[in-house]
Protein backbone atom coordinates (compact mmCIF):
# COMPACT_ATOMS: atom_id res chain seq x y z
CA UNK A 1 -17.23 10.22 5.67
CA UNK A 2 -18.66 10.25 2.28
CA UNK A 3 -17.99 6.08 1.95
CA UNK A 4 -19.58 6.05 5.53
CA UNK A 5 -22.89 8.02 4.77
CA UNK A 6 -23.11 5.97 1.29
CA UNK A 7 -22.90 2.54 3.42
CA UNK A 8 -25.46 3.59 5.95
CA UNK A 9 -28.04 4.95 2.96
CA UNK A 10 -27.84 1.06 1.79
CA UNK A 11 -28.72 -0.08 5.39
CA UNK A 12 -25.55 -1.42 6.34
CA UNK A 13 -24.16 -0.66 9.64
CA UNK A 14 -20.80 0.17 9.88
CA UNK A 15 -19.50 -0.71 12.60
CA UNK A 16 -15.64 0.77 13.18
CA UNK A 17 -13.34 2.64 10.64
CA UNK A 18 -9.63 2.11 10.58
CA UNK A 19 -7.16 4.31 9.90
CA UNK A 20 -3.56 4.46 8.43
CA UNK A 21 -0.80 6.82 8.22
CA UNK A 22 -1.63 10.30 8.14
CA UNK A 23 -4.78 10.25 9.74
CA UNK A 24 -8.26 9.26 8.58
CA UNK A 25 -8.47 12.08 6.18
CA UNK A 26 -4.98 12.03 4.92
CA UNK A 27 -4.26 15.09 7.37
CA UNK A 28 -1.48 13.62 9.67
CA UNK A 29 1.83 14.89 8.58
CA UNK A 30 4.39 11.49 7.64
CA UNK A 31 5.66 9.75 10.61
CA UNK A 32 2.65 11.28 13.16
CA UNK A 33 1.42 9.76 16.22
CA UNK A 34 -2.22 8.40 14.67
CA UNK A 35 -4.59 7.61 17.54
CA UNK A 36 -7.46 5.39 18.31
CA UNK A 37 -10.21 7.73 18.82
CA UNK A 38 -13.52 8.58 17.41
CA UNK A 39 -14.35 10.38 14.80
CA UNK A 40 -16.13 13.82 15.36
CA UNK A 41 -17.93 14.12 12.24
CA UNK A 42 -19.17 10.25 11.98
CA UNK A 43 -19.35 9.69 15.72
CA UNK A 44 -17.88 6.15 14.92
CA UNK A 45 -14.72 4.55 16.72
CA UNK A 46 -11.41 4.64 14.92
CA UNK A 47 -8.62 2.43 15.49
CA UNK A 48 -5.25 3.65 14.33
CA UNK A 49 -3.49 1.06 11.80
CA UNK A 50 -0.31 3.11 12.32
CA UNK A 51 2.69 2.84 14.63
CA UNK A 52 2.86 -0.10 16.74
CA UNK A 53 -0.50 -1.40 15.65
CA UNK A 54 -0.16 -1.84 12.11
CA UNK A 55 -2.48 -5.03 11.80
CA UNK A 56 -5.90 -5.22 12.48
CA UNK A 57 -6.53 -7.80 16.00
CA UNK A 58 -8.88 -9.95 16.47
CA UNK A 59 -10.69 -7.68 19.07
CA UNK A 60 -10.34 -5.12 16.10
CA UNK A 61 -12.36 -7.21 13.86
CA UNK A 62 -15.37 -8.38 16.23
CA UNK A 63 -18.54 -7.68 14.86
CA UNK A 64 -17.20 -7.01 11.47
CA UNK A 65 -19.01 -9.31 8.38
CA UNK A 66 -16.92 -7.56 5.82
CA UNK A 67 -14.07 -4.62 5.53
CA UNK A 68 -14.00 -2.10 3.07
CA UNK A 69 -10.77 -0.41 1.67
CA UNK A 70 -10.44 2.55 0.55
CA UNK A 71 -7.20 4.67 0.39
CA UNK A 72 -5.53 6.71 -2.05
CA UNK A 73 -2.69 5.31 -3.20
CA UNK A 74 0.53 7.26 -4.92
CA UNK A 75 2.16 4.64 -6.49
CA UNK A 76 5.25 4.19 -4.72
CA UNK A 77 6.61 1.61 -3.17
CA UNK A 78 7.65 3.48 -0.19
CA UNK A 79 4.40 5.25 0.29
CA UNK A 80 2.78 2.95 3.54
CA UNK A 81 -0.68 2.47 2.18
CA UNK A 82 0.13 -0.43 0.26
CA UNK A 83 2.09 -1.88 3.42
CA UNK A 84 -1.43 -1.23 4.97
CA UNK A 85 -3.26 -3.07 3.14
CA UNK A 86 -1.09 -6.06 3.58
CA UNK A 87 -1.65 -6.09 6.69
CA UNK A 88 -5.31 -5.75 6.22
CA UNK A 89 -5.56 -8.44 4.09
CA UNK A 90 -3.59 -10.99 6.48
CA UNK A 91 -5.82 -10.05 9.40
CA UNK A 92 -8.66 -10.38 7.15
CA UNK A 93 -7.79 -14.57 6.10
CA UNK A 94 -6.98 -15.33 9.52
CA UNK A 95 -10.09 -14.34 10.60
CA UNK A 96 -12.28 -15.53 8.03
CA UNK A 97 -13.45 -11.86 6.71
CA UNK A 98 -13.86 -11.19 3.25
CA UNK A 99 -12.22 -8.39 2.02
CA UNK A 100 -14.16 -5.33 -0.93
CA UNK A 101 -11.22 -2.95 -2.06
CA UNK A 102 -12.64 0.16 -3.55
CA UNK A 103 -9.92 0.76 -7.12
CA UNK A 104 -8.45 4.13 -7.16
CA UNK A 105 -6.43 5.87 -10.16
CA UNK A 106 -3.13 5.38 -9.67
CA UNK A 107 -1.65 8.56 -10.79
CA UNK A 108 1.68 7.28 -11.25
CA UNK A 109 0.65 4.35 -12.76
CA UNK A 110 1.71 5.31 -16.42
CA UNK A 111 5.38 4.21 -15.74
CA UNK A 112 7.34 1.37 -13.83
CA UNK A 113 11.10 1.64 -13.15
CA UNK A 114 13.62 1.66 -10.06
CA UNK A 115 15.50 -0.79 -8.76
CA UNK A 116 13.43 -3.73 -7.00
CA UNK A 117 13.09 -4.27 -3.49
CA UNK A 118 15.60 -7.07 -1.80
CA UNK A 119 13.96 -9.39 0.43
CA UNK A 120 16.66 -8.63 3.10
CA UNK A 121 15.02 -4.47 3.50
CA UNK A 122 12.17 -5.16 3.80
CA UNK A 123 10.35 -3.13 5.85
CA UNK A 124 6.99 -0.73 6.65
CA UNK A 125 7.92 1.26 3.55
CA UNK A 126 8.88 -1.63 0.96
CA UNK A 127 7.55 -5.29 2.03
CA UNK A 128 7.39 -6.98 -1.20
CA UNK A 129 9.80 -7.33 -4.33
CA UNK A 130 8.45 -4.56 -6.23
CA UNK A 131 10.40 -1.44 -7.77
CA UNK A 132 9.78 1.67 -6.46
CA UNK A 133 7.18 2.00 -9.05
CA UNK A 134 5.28 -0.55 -10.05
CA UNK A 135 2.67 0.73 -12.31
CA UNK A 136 -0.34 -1.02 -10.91
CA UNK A 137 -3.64 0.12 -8.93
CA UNK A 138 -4.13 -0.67 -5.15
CA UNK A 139 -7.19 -3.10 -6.41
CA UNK A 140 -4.61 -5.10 -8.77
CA UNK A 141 -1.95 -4.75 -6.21
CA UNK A 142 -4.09 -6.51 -3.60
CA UNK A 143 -4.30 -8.87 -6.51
CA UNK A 144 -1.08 -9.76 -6.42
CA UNK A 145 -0.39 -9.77 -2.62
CA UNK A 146 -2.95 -12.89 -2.85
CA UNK A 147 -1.88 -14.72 -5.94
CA UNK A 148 1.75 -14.45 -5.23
CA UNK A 149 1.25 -15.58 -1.68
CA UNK A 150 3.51 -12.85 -0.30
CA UNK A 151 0.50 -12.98 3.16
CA UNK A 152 2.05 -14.65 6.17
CA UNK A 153 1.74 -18.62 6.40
CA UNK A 154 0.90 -18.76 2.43
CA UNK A 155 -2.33 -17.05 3.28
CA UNK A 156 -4.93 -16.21 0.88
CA UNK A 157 -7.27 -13.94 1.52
CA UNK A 158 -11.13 -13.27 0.41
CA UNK A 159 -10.99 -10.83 -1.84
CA UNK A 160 -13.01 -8.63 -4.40
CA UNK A 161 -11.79 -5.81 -6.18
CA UNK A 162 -14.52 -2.75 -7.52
CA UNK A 163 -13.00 -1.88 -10.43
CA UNK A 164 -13.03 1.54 -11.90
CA UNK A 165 -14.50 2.58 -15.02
CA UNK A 166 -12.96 4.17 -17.81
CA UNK A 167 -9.24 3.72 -16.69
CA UNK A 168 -6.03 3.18 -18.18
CA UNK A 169 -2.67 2.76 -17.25
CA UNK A 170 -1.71 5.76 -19.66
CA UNK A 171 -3.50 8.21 -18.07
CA UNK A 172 -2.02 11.17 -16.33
CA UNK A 173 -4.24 11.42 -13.49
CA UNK A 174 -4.22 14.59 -11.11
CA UNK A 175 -5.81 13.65 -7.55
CA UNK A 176 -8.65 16.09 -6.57
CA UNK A 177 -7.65 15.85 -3.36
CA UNK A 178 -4.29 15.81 -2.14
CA UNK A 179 -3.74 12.07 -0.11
CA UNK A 180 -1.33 13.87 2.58
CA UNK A 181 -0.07 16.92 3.59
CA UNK A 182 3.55 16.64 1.64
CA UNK A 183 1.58 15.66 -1.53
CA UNK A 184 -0.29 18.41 -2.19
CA UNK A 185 -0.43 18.52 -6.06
CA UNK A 186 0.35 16.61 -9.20
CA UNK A 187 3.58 18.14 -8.95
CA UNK A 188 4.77 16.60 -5.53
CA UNK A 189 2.71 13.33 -6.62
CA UNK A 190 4.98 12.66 -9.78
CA UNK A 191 8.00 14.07 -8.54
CA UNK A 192 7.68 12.20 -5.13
CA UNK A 193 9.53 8.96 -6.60
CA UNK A 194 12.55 10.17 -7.26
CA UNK A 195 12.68 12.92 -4.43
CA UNK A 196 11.73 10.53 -0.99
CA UNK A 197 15.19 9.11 -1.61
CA UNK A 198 16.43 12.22 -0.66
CA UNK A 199 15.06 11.58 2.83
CA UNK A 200 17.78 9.14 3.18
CA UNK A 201 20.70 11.52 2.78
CA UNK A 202 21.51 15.00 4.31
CA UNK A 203 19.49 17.03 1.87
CA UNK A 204 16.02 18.33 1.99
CA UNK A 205 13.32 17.58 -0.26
CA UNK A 206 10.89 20.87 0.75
CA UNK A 207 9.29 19.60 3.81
CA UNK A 208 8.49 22.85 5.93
CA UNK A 209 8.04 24.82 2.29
CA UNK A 210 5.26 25.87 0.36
CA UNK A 211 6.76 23.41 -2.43
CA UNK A 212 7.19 19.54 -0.70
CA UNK A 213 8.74 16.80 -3.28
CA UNK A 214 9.03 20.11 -6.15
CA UNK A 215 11.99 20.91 -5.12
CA UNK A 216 15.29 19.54 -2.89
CA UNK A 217 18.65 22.00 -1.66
CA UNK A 218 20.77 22.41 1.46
CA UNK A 219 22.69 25.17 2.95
CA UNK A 220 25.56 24.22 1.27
CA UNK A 221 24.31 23.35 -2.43
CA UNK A 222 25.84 26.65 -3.34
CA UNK A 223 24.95 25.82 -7.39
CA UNK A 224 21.75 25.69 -6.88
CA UNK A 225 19.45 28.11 -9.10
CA UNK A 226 16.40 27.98 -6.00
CA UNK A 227 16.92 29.83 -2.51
CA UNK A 228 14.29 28.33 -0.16
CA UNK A 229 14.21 28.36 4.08
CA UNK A 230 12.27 25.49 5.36
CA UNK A 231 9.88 26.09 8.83
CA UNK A 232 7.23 24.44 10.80
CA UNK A 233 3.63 24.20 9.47
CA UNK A 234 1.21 22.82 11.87
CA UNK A 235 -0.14 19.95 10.81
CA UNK A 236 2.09 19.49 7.15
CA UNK A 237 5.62 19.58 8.62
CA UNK A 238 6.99 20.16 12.34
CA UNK A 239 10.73 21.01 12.34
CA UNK A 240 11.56 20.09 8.82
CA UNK A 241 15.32 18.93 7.97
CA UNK A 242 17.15 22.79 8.17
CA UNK A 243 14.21 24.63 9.73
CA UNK A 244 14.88 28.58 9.97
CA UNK A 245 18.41 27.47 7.36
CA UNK A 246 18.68 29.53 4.02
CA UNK A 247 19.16 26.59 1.18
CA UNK A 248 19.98 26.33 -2.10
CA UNK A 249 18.67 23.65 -4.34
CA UNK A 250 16.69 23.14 -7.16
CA UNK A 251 12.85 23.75 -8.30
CA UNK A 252 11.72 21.04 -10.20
CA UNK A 253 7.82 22.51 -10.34
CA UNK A 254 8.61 23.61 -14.06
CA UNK A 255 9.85 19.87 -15.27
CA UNK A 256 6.38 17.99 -13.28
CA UNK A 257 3.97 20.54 -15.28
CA UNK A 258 6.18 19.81 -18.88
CA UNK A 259 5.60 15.98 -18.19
CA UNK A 260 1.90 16.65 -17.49
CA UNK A 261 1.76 18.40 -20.76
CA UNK A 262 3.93 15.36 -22.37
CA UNK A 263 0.94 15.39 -25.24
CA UNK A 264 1.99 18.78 -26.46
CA UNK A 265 5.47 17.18 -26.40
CA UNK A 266 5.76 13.74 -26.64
CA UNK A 267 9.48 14.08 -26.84
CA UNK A 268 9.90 14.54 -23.59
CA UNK A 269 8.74 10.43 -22.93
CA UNK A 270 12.07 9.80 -22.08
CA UNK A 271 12.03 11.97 -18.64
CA UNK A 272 9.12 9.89 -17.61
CA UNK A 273 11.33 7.57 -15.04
CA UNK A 274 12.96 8.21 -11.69
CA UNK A 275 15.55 10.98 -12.10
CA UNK A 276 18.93 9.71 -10.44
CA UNK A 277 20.64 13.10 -11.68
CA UNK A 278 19.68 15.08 -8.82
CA UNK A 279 20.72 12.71 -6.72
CA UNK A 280 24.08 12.04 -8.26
CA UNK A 281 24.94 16.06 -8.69
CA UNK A 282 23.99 16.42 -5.11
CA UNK A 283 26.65 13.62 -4.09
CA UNK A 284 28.85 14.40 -5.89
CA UNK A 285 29.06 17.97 -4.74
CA UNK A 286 28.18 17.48 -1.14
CA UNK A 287 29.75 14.31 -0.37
CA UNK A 288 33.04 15.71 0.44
CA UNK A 289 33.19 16.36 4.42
CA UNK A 290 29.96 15.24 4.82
CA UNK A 291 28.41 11.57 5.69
CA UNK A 292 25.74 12.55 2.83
CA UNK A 293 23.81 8.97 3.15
CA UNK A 294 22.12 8.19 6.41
CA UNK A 295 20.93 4.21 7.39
CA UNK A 296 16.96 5.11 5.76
CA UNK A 297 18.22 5.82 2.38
CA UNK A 298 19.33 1.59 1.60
CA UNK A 299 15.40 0.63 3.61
CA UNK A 300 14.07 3.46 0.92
CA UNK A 301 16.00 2.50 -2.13
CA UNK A 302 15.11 -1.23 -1.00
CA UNK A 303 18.83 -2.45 -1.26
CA UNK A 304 22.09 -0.79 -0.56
CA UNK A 305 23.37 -1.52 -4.19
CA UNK A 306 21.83 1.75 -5.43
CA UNK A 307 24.00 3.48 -2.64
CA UNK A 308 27.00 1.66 -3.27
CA UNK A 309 26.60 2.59 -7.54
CA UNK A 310 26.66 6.84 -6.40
CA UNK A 311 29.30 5.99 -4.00
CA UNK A 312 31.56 4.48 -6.74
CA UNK A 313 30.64 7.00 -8.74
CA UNK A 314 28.26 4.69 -11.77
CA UNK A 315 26.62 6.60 -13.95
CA UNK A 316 23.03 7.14 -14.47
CA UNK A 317 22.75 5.20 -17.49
CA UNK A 318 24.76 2.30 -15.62
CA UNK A 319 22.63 2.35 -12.42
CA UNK A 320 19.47 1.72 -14.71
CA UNK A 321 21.09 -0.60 -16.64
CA UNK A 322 21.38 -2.56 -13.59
CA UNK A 323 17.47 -2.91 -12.77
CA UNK A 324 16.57 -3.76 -16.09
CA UNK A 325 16.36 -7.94 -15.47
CA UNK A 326 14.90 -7.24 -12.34
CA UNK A 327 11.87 -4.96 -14.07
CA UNK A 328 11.71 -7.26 -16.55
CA UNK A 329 10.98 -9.99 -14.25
CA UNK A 330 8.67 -8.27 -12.16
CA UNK A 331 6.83 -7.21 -15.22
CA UNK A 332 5.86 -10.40 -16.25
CA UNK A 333 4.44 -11.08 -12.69
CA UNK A 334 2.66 -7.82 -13.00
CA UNK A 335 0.88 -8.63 -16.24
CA UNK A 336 -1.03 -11.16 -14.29
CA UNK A 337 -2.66 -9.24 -12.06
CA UNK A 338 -3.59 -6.37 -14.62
CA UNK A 339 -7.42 -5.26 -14.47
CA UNK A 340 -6.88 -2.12 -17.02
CA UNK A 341 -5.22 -1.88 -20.07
């Protein structure tokens, strides 16, 4: 509402607001109905960009002279706002609106790595052939949306970016407000790349805890050094993977604050990447008796090579080796859209 109020103080009349996943204040929990409604503390009608109405219509857009967009992004590829905008921006060309995209920090936007997207997944959590993270803000990813032509029909759309002031891509930026409920700290926020893939597999990754994306177990992770019991919390997480279920897993809060610290110990650069060792140690333990990868885990990883790789038991070092041309590649598409150092 604070956009909304700053709009209407320079005369301009806003005429709907539309809203993505998790609600228009980032309070739905992942994967929640999101309704057309109106808003109780604007009093202005919201239409729901989530579900089976992910792009704007052409009724949606009547009356509208120009959108606005602004959304917190994470910084990974799997996280839908970026999938939103997309969608914005194709509804936008086809109907002949220009397009403002407010810049946020990205605060994972100090690192790129994973393995990048196949055309063949793609899907509302990974449309383009980006890595899991791709180091970029929303404004420069809208960027390259439009200069890459990856719009429907070779679209381009009108587009201006506001830029930020005083960013850089090396920053280690903490959000002061969390941009859902499973993200609530810098912690879940960093950690978040490397423990969604667990949502394709039979562990958990702390939904239904007071610790979501800082930590991952199941009841049957018996090594594991943390003892946590997911349940429902209204509103963050409604019957989380082993609700009421002692598990045992790992805490990963401590390793998130030393890599927000990494300038009191810059050795530690080389954990700054997507951690495929939980992942491994939980497969290889688990694996046994147990179907441990489900059909989301090739749409997260955006390919089923990274499953097949654990399955034959790759290493680490071998799995990463295998997305360097790929990063390379997209890097050098990236550089073109770059607004910040």
């Amino acid at each position: 509402e604070h956009l909304v109020d700053l709009l209407i103080k320079q005369g301009i009349q806003v005429v709907r607001i539309f809203s993505p996943e998790h609600g228009l204040r980032g309070e739905a929990e992942a994967g929640a109905q999101v309704e057309d409604g109106t808003d109780p503390k604007t009093g202005l009608p919201v239409v729901s960009l989530y579900g089976n109405h992910k792009k704007p219509t052409p009724d949606d857009l009547q009356g509208i002279e120009i959108m606005v967009f602004d959304l917190q992004d994470v910084g990974a590829r799997f996280y839908t706002y970026i999938s939103t905008l997309t969608y914005v921006m194709e509804a936008c060309a086809e109907n002949s609106i220009p397009l403002l995209v407010l810049d946020r920090p990205n605060p994972n936007g100090f690192y790129i790595d994973g393995p990048v997207l196949n055309p063949g997944f793609s899907s509302f959590v990974g449309l383009h052939p980006v890595p899991i993270v791709y180091g970029m803000t929303i404004g420069e990813y809208a960027l390259m949306v439009n200069g890459e032509h990856w719009l429907t029909g070779d679209l381009v759309c009108d587009l201006e970016v506001m830029m930020l002031k005083g960013y850089q891509h090396s920053m280690i930026f903490e959000l002061p407000v969390r941009p859902s409920p499973n993200l609530p700290n810098w912690r879940s926020v960093f950690l978040y790349p490397s423990l969604c893939l667990f949502e394709g597999t039979i562990m958990s990754a702390g939904r239904g805890t007071d610790y979501p994306f800082q930590i991952y177990g199941h009841p049957e992770y018996v090594t594991g050094s943390f003892f946590f019991v997911p349940e429902s919390i209204p509103g963050v997480s409604l019957h989380p993977e082993f609700e009421g279920e002692g598990c045992y897993g790992q805490n990963l809060s401590g390793y998130a604050r030393a890599i927000k610290n990494i300038h009191e110990n810059p050795a530690l650069t080389d954990l700054i990447r997507i951690n495929l060792s939980w992942l491994i140690g939980s497969y290889e333990l688990l694996s046994s008796g147990h179907d441990y990868f489900n059909d989301y885990f090739d749409t997260l990883a955006g390919t089923d090579e990274l499953r097949k790789q654990i399955i034959r038991g790759n290493t680490e070092n071998e799995i990463r080796e295998s997305w360097e041309a790929g990063l390379t590649e997209f890097k050098k598409t990236r550089a073109k859209y770059l607004l910040y150092e």
